[in-house]
C-alpha atoms as a PDB file:
ATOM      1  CA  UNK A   1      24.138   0.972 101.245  1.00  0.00           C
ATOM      2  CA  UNK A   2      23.534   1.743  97.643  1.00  0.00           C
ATOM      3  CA  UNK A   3      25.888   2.404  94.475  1.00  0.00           C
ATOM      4  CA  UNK A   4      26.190   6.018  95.225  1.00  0.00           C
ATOM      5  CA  UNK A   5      27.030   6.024  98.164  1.00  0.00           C
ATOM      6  CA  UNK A   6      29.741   4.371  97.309  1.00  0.00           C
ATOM      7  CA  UNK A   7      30.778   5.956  94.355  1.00  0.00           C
ATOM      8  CA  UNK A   8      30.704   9.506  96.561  1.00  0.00           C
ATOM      9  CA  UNK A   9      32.881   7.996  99.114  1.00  0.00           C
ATOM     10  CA  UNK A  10      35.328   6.973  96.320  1.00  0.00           C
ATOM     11  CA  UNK A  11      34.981  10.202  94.648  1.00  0.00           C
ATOM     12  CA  UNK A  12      36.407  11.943  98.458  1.00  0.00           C
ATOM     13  CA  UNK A  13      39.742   9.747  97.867  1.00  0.00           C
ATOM     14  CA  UNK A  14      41.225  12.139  95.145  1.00  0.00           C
ATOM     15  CA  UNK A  15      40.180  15.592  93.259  1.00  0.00           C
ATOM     16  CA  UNK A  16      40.932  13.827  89.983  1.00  0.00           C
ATOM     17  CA  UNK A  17      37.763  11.179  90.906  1.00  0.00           C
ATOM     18  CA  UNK A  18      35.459  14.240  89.154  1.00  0.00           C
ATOM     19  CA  UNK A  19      32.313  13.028  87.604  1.00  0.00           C
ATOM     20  CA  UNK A  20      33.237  14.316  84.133  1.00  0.00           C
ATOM     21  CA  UNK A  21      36.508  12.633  84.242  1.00  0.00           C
ATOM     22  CA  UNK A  22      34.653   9.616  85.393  1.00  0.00           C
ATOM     23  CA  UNK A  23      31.151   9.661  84.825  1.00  0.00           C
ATOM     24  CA  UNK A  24      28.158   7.978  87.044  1.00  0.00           C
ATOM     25  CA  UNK A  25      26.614   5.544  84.576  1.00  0.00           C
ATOM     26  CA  UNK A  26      30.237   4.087  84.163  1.00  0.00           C
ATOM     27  CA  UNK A  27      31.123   3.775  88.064  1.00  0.00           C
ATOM     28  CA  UNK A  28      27.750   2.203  88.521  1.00  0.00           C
ATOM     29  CA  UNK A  29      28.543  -0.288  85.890  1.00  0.00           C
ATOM     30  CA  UNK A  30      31.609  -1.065  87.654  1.00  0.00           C
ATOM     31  CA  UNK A  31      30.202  -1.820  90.839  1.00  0.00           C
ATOM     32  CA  UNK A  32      27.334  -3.738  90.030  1.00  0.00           C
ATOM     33  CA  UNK A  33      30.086  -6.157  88.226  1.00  0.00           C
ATOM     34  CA  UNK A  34      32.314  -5.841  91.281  1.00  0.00           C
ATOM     35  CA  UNK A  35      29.828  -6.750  93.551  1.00  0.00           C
ATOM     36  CA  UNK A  36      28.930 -10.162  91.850  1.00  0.00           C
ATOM     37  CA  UNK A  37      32.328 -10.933  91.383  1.00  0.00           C
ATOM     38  CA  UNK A  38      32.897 -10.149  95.050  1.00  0.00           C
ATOM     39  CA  UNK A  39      29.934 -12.318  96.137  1.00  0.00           C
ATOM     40  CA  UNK A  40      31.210 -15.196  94.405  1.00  0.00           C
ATOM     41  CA  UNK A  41      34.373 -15.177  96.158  1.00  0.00           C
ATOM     42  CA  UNK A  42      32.983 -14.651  99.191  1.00  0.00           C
ATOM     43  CA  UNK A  43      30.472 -17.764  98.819  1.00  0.00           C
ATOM     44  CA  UNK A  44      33.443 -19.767  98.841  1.00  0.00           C
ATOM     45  CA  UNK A  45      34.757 -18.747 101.607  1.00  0.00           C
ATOM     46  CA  UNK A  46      31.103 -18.735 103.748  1.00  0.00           C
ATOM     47  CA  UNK A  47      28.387 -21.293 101.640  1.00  0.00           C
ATOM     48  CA  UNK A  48      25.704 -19.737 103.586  1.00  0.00           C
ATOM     49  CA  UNK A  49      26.303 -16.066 103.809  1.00  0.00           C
ATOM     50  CA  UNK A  50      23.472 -15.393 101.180  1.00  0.00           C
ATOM     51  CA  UNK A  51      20.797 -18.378 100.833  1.00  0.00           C
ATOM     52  CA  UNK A  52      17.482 -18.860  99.284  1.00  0.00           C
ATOM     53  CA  UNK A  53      15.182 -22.075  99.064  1.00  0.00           C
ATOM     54  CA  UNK A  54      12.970 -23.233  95.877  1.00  0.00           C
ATOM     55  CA  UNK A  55      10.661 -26.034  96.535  1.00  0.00           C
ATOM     56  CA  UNK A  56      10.462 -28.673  93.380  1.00  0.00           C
ATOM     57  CA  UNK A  57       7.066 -30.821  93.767  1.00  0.00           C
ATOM     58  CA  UNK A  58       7.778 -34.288  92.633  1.00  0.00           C
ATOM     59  CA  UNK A  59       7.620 -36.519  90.314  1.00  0.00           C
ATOM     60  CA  UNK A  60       9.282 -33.831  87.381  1.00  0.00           C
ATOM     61  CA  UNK A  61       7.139 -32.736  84.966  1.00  0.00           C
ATOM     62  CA  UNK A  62       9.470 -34.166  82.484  1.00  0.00           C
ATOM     63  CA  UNK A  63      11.865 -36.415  84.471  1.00  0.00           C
ATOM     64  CA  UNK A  64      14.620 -35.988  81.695  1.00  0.00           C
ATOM     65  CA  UNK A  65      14.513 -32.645  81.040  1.00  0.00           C
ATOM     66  CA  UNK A  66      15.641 -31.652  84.703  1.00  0.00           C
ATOM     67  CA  UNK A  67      13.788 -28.711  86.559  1.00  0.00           C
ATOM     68  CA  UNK A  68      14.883 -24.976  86.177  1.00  0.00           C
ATOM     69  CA  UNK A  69      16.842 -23.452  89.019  1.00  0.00           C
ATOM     70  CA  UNK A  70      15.819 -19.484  89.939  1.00  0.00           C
ATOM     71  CA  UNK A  71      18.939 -17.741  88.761  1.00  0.00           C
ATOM     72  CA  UNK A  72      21.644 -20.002  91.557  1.00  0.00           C
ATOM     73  CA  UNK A  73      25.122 -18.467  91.838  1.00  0.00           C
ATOM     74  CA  UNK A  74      25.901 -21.011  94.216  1.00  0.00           C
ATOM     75  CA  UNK A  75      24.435 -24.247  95.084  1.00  0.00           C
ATOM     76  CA  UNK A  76      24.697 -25.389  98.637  1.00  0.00           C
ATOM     77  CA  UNK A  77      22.892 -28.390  99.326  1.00  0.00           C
ATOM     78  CA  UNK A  78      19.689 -30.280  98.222  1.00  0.00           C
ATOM     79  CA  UNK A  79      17.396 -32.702  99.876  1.00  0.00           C
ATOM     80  CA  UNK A  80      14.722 -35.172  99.299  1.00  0.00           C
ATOM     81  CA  UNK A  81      11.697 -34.665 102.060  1.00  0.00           C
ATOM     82  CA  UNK A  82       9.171 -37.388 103.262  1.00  0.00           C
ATOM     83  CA  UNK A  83       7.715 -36.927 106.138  1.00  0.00           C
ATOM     84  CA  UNK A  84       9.399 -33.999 107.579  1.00  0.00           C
ATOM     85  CA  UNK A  85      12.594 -35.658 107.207  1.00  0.00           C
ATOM     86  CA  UNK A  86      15.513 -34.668 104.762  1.00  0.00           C
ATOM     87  CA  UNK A  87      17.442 -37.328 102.653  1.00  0.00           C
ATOM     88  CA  UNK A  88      20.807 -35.585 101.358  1.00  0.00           C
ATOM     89  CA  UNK A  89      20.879 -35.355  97.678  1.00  0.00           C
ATOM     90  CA  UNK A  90      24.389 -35.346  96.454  1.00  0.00           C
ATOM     91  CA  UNK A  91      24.901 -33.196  93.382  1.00  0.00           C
ATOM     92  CA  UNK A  92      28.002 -34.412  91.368  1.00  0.00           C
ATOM     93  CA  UNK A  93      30.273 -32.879  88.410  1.00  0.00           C
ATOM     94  CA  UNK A  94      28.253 -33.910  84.839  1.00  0.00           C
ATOM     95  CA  UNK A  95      30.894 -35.954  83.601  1.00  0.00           C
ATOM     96  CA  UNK A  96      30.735 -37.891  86.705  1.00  0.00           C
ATOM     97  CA  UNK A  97      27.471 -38.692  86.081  1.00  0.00           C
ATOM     98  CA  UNK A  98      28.495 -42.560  85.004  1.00  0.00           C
ATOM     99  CA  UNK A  99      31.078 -43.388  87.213  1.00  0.00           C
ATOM    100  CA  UNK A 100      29.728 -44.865  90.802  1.00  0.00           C
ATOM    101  CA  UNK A 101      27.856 -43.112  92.751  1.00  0.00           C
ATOM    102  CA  UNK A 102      25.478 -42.071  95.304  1.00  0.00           C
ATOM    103  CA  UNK A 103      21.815 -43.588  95.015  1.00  0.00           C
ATOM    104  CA  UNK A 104      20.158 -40.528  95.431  1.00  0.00           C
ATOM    105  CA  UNK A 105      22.302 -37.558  93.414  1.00  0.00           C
ATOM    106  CA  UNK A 106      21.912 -35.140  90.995  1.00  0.00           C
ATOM    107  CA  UNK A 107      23.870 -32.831  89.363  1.00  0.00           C
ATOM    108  CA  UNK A 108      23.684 -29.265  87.258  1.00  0.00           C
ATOM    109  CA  UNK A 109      23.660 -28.410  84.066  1.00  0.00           C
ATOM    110  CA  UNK A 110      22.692 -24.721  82.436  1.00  0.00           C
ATOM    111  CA  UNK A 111      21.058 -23.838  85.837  1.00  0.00           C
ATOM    112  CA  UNK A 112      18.969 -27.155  85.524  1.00  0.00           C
ATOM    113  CA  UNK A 113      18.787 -29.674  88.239  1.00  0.00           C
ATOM    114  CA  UNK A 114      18.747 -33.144  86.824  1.00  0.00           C
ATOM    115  CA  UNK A 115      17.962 -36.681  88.939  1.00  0.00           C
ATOM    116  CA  UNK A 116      20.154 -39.802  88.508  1.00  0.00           C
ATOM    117  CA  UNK A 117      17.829 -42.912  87.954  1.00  0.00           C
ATOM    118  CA  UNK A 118      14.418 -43.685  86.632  1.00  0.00           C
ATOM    119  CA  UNK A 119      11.294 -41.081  88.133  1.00  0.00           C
ATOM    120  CA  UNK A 120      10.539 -44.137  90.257  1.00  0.00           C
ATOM    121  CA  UNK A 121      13.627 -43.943  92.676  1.00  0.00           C
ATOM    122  CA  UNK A 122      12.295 -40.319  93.893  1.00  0.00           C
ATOM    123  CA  UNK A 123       8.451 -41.541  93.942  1.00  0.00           C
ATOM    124  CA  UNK A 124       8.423 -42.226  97.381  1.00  0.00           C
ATOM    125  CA  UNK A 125       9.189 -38.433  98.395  1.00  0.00           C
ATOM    126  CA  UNK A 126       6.035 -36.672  98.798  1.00  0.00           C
ATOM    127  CA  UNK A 127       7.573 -33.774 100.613  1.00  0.00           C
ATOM    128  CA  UNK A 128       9.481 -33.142  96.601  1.00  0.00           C
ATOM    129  CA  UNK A 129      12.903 -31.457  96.516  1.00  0.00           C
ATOM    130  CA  UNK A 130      14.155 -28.317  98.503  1.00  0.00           C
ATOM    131  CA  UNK A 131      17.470 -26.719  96.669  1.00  0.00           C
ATOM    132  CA  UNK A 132      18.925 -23.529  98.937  1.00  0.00           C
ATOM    133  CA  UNK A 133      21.293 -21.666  97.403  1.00  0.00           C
ATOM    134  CA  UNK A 134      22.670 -18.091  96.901  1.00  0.00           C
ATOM    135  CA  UNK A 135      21.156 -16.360  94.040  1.00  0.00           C
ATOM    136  CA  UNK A 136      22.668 -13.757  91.701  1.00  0.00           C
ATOM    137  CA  UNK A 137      21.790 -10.841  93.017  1.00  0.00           C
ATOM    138  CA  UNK A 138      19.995  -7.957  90.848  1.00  0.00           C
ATOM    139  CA  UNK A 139      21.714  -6.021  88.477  1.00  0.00           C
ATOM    140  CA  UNK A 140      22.946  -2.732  90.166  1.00  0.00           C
ATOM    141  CA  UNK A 141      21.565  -0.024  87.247  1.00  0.00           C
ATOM    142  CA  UNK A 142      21.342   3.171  89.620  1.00  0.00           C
ATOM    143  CA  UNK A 143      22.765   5.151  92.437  1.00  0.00           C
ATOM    144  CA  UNK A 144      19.879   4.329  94.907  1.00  0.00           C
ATOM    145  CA  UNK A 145      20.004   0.754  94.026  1.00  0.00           C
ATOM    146  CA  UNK A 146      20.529  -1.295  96.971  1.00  0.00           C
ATOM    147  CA  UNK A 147      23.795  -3.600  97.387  1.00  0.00           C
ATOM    148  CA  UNK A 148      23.244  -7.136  98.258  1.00  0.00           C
ATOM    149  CA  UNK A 149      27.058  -7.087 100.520  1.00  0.00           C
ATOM    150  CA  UNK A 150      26.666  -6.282 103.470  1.00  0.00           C
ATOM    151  CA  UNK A 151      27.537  -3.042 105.422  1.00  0.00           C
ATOM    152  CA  UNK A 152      30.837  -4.348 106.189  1.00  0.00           C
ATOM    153  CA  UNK A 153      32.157  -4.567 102.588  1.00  0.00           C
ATOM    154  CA  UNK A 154      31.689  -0.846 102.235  1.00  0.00           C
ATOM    155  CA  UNK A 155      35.245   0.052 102.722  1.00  0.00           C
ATOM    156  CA  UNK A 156      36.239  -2.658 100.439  1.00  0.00           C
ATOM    157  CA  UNK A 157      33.963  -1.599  98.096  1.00  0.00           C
ATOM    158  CA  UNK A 158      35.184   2.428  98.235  1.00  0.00           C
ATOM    159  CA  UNK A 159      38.760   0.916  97.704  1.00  0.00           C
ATOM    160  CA  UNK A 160      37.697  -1.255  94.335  1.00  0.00           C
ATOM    161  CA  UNK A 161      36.311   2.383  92.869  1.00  0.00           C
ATOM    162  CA  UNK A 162      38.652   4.392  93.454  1.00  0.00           C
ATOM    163  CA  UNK A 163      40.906   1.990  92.034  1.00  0.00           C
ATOM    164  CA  UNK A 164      38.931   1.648  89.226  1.00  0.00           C
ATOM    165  CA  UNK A 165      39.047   5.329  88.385  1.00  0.00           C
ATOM    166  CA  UNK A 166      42.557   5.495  89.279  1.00  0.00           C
ATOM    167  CA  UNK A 167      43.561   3.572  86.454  1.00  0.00           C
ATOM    168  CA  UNK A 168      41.141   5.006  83.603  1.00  0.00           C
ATOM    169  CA  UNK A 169      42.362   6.878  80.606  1.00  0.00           C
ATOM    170  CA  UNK A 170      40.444   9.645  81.857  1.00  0.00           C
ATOM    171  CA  UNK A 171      42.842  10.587  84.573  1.00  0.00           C
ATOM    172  CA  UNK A 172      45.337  13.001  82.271  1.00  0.00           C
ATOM    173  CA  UNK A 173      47.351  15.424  84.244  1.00  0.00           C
ATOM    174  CA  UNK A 174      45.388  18.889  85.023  1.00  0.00           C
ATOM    175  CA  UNK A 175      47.306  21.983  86.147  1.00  0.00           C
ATOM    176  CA  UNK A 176      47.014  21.724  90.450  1.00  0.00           C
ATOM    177  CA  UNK A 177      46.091  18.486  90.477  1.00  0.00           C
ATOM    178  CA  UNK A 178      48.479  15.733  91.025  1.00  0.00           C
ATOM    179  CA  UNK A 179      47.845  12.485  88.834  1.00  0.00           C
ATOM    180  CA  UNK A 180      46.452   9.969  90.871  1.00  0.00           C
ATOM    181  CA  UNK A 181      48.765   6.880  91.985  1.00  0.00           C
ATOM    182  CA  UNK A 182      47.452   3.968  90.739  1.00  0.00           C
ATOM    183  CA  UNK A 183      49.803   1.502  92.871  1.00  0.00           C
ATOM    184  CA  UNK A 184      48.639   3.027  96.003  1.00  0.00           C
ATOM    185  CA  UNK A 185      45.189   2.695  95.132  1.00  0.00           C
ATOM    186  CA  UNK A 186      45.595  -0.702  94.241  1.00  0.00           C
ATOM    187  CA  UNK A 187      47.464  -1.519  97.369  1.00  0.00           C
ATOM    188  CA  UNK A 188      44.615   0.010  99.558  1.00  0.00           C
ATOM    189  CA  UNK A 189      42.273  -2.114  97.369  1.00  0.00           C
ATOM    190  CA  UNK A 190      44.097  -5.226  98.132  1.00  0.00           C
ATOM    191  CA  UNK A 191      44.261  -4.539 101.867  1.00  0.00           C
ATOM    192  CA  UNK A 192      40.521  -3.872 102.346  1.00  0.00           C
ATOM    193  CA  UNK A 193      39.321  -6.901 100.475  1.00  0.00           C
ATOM    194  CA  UNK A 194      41.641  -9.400 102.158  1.00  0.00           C
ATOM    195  CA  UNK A 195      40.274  -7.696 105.240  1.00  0.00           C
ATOM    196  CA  UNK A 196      36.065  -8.072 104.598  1.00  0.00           C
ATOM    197  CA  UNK A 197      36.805 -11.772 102.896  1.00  0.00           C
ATOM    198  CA  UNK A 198      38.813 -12.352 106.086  1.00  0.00           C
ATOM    199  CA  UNK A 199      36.003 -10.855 108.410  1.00  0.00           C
ATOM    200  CA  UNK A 200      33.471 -13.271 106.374  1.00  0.00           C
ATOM    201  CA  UNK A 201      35.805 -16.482 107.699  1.00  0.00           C
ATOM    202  CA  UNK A 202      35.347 -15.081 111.509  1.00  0.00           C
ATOM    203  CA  UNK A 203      31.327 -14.797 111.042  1.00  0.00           C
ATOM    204  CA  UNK A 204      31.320 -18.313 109.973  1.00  0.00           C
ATOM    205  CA  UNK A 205      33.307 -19.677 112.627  1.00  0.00           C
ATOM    206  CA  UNK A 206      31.209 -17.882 114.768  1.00  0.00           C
ATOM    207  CA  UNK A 207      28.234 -19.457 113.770  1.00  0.00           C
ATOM    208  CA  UNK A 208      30.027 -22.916 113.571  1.00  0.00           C
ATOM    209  CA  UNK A 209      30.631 -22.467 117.225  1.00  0.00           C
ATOM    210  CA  UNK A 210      27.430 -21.006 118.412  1.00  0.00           C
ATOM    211  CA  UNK A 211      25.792 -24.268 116.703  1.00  0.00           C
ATOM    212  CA  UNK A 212      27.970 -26.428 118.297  1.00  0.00           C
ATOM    213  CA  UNK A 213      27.533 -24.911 121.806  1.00  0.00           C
ATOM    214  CA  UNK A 214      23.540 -25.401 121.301  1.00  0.00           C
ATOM    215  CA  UNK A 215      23.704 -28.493 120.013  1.00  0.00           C
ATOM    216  CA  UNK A 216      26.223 -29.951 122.639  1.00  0.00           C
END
């Protein structure tokens, strides 16, 4: 689904969602900012909804200067490889970083990964690093750009927008058309996102069962 899509399906909810009271460029502005806000809620609710890998060769180029991570919005996990086999890597708050802790660990600072230890604990992993995590997702600058949500938030989505334009400035009273009701709007807002963040806790324990039906 794409931005204008969206913002025509908002647009249906009242006759006072006109595009000179409330222009394009601003209602795309608004969703792409609702939509990363949105995915970062919804990342805590399902880790893995949205995941991406990047593959760090070892040993660092510069062991204290960490390694750059591709843009994460939300780390999930990281691992050591050797042979085909994965060795957790536990990534811990910064200002943890001197209390005890895990042998092999790591943790994040300004979107850079950083090791605990000397180069020579991680020599022994040949297979490097592998980080997955969700990414931010593109900025949203058109109406035919893509969204990264799924289909299922589109009703969620339609309900943030029209909220949004419910309670602009722009909205001033016109003869024959009543003033949009900004409580209702937000209500129906309200409902729809509990309802698609709800909907995201099924599909993961869906997949939490399916895994444990294979695996058993």
């Amino acid at each position: 689904m794409t931005s204008g899509e969206i913002i025509e399906e908002a647009r249906d909810l009242h006759p006072a969602f006109d595009d000179n009271s409330h222009p394009d460029k601003v209602l795309v502005r608004f969703v792409n900012r609702y939509q990363t806000g949105l995915l970062a809620e919804a990342l805590t609710r399902y880790p893995s909804l949205y995941s991406t890998t990047q593959d760090i060769a070892l040993p660092l180029a510069d062991f204290a200067a960490g390694e750059a991570l591709t843009e994460p919005l939300f780390v999930q996990d990281v691992v050591a490889l050797k042979n085909g086999e994965e060795t957790p890597v536990v990534i811990i708050p910064y200002e943890h970083r001197h209390d005890p802790q895990p042998f092999y660990c790591g943790w994040i600072v300004n979107r850079r990964l950083f090791l605990n230890g000397k180069a020579s604990n991680w020599a022994t992993f040949s297979g490097g690093l592998r980080v997955r995590y969700a990414t931010t997702p593109a900025a949203i600058t058109g109406e035919d750009d893509v969204l990264i949500l799924p289909d299922h938030a589109r009703e969620c989505l339609v309900a943030a927008c029209a909220q949004f334009m419910a309670g602009r400035p722009g909205n001033m009273q016109r003869p024959g058309i009543e003033k949009p009701n900004l409580n209702y709007f937000r209500s129906e807002h309200a409902i729809e996102r509990e309802r698609f963040l709800t909907n995201l806790w099924l599909l993961r324990s869906t997949d939490a069962r399916f895994i444990r039906d294979v695996s058993a």
